[in-house]
C-alpha atoms as a PDB file:
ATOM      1  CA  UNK A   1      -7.522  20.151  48.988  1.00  0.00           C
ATOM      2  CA  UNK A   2     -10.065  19.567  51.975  1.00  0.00           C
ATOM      3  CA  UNK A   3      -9.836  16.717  53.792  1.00  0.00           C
ATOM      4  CA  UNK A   4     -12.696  14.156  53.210  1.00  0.00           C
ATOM      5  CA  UNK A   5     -14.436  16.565  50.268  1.00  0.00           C
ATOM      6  CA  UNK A   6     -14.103  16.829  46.655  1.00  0.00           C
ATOM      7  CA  UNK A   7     -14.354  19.563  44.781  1.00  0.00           C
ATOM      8  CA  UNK A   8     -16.865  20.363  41.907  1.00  0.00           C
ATOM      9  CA  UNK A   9     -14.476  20.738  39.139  1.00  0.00           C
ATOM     10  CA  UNK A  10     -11.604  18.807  40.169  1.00  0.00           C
ATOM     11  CA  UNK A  11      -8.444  20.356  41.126  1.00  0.00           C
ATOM     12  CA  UNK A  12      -8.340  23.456  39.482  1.00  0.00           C
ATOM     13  CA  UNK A  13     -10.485  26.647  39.990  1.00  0.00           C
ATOM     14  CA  UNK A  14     -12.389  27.914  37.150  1.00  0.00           C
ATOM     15  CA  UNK A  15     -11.458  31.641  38.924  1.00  0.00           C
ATOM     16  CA  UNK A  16      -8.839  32.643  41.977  1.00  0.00           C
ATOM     17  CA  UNK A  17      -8.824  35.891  42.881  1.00  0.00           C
ATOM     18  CA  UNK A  18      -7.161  37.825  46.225  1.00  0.00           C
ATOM     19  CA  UNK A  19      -9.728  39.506  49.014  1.00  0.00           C
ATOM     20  CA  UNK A  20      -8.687  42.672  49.792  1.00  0.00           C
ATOM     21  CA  UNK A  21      -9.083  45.867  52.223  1.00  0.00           C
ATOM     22  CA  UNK A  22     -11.422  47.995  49.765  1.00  0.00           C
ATOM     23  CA  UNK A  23     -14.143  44.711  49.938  1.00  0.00           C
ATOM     24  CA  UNK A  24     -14.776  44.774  53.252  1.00  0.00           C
ATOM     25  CA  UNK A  25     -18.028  45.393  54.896  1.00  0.00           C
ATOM     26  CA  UNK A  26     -18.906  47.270  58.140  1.00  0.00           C
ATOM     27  CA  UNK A  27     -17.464  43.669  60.334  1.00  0.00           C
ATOM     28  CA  UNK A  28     -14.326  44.008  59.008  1.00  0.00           C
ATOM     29  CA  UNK A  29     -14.789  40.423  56.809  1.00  0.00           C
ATOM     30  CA  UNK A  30     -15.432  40.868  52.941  1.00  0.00           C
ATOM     31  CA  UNK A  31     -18.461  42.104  51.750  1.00  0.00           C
ATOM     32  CA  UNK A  32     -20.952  39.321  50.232  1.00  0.00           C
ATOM     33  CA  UNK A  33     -21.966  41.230  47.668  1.00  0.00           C
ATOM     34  CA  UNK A  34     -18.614  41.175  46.355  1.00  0.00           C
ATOM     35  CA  UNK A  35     -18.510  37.390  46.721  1.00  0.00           C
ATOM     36  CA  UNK A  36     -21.910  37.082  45.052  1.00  0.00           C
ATOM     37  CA  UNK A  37     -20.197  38.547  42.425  1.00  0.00           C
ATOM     38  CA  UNK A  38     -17.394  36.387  41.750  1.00  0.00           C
ATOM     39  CA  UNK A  39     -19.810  33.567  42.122  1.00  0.00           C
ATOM     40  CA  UNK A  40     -21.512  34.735  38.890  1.00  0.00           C
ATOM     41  CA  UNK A  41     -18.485  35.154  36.944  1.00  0.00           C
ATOM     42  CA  UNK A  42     -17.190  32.146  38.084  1.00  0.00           C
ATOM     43  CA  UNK A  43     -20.367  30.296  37.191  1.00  0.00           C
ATOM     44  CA  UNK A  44     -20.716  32.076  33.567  1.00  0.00           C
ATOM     45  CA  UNK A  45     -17.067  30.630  32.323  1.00  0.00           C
ATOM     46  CA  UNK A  46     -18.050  27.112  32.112  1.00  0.00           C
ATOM     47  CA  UNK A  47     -21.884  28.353  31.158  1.00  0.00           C
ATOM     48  CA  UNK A  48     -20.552  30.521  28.194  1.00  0.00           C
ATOM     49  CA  UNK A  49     -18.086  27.896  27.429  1.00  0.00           C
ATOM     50  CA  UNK A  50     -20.943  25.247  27.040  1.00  0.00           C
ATOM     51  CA  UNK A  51     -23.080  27.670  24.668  1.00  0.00           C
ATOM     52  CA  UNK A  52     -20.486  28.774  22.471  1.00  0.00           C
ATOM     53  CA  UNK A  53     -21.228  32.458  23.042  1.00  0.00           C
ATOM     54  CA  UNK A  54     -23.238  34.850  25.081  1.00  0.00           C
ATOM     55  CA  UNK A  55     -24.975  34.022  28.290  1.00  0.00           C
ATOM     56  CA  UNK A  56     -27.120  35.926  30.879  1.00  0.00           C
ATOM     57  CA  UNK A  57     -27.166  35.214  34.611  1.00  0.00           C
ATOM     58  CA  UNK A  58     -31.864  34.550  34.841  1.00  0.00           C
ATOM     59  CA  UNK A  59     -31.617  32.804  38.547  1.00  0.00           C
ATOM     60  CA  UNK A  60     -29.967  32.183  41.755  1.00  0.00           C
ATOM     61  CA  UNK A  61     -31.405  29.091  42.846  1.00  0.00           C
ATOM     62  CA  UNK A  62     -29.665  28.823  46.011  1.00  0.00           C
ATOM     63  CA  UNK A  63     -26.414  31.130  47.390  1.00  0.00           C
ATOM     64  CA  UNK A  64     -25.366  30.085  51.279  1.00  0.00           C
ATOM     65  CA  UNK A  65     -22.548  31.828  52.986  1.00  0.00           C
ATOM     66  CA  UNK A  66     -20.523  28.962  54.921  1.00  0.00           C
ATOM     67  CA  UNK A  67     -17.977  31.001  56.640  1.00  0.00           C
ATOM     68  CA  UNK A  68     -16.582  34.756  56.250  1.00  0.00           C
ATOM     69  CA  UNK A  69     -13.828  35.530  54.139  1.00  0.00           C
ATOM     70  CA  UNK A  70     -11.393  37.910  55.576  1.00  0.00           C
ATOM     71  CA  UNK A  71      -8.684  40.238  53.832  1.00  0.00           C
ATOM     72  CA  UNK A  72      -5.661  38.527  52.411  1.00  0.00           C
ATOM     73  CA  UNK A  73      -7.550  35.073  51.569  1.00  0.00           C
ATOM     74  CA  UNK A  74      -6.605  33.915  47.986  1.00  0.00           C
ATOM     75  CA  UNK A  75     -10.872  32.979  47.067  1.00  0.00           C
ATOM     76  CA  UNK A  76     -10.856  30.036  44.664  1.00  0.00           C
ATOM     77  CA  UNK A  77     -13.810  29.493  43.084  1.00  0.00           C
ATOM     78  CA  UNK A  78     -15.044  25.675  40.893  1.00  0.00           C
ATOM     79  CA  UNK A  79     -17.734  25.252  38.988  1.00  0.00           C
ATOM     80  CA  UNK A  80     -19.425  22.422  37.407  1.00  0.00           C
ATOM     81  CA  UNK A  81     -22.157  22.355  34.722  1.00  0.00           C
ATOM     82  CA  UNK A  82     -25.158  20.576  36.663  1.00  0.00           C
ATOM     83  CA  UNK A  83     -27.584  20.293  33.664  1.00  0.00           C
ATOM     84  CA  UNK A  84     -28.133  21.596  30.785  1.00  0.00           C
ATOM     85  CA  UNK A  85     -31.896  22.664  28.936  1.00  0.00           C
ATOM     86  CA  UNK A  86     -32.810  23.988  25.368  1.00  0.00           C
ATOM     87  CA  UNK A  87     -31.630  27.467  26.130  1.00  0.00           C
ATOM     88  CA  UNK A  88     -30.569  27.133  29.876  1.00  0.00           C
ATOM     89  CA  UNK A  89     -27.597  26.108  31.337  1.00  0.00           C
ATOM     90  CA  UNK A  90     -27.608  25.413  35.386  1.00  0.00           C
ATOM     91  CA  UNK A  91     -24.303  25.975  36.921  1.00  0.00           C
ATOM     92  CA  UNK A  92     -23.140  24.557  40.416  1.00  0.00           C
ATOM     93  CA  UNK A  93     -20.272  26.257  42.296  1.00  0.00           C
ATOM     94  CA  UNK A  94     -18.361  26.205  45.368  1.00  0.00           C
ATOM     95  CA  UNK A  95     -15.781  28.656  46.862  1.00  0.00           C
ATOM     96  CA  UNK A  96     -13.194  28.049  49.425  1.00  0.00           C
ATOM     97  CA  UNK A  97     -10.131  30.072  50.661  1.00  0.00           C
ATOM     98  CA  UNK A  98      -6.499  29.988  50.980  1.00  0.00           C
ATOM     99  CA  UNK A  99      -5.503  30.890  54.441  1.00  0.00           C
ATOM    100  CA  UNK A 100      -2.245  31.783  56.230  1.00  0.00           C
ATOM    101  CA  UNK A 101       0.891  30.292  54.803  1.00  0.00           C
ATOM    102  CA  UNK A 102       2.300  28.451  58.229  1.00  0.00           C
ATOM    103  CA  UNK A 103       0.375  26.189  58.786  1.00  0.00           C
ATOM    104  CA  UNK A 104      -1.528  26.307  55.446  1.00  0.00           C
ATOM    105  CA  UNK A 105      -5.776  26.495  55.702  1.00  0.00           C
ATOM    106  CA  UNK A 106      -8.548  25.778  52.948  1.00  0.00           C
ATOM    107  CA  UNK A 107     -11.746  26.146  54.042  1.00  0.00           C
ATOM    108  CA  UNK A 108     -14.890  25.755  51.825  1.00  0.00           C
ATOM    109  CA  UNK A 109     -16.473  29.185  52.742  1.00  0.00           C
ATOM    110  CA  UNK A 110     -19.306  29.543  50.105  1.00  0.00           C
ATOM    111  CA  UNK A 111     -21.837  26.916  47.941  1.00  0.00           C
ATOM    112  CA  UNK A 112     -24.049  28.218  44.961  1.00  0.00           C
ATOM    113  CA  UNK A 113     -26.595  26.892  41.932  1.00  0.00           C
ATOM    114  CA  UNK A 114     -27.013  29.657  39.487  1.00  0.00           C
ATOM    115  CA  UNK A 115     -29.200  29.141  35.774  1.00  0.00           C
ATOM    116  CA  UNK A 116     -27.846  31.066  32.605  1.00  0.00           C
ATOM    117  CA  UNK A 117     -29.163  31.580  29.155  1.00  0.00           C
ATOM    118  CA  UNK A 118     -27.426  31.578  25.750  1.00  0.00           C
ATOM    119  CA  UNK A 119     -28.611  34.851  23.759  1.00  0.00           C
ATOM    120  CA  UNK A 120     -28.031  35.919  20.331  1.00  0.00           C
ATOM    121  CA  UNK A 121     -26.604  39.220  19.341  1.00  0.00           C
ATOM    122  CA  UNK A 122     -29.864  40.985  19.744  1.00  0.00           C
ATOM    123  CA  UNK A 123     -30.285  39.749  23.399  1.00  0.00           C
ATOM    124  CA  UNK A 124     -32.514  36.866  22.494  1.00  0.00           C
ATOM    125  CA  UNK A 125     -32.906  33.184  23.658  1.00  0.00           C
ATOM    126  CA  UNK A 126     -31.121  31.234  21.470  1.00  0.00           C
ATOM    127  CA  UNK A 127     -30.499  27.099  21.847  1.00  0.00           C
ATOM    128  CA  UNK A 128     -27.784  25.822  23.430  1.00  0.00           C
ATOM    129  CA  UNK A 129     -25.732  24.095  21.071  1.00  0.00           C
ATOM    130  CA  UNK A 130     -26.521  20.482  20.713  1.00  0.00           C
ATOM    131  CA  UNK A 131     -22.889  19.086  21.130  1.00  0.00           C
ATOM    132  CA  UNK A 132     -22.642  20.997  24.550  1.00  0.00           C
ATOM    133  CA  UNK A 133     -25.215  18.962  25.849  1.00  0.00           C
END
């Protein structure tokens, strides 16, 4: 747990998954395309939780790199349902990283606010369900 911030979702990550070697970029620190994409499945598990079905990623409102992430870092990522609209669900989350063992480091390396929409089986807007919101 940082010192002096809390996290979105409480204690425990909505996703936690390992960098490795074959995400790396040209630097030698993990490629943000691959942590733009953990973002969005991190954000659509409490999105597609809250519409009781099917959701599609429409926006990025706002994705800012903090830090680099470097191979071996276990990524942990929380997300929080910000608000929540007829068909639209917008999604906060924030990533840090587990680093080194001895002495321990976690360091908030990532902050996004991404917008999903519930669809019906024919790829279709469909309300969010009223006891979600």
């Amino acid at each position: 747990m940082p010192d002096g911030h809390e996290l979105l979702a409480g204690d425990e990550p909505v996703l936690r998954v390992p960098a490795r070697p074959a995400d790396i970029n040209a630097g030698g620190d993990i490629f943000g395309g691959w942590i733009m994409s953990q973002v969005d499945i991190a954000g659509s598990i409490p999105a597609v939780a809250l519409a009781q079905g099917r959701v599609v990623t429409v926006a990025v409102q706002r994705l800012v790199f903090l830090k680099p992430v470097k191979v071996g870092d276990l990524v942990s990522l929380y997300a929080r349902v910000e608000s929540v609209g007829r068909t639209s669900i917008r999604v906060a989350v924030e990533v840090y990283v587990h680093r080194r063992l001895s002495p321990p480091e976690f360091i908030h390396v990532c902050e996004a606010e991404l917008t999903y929409v519930a669809i019906d089986e024919q790829g279709k807007p469909r309300p969010v369900p009223k006891s979600a919101g």
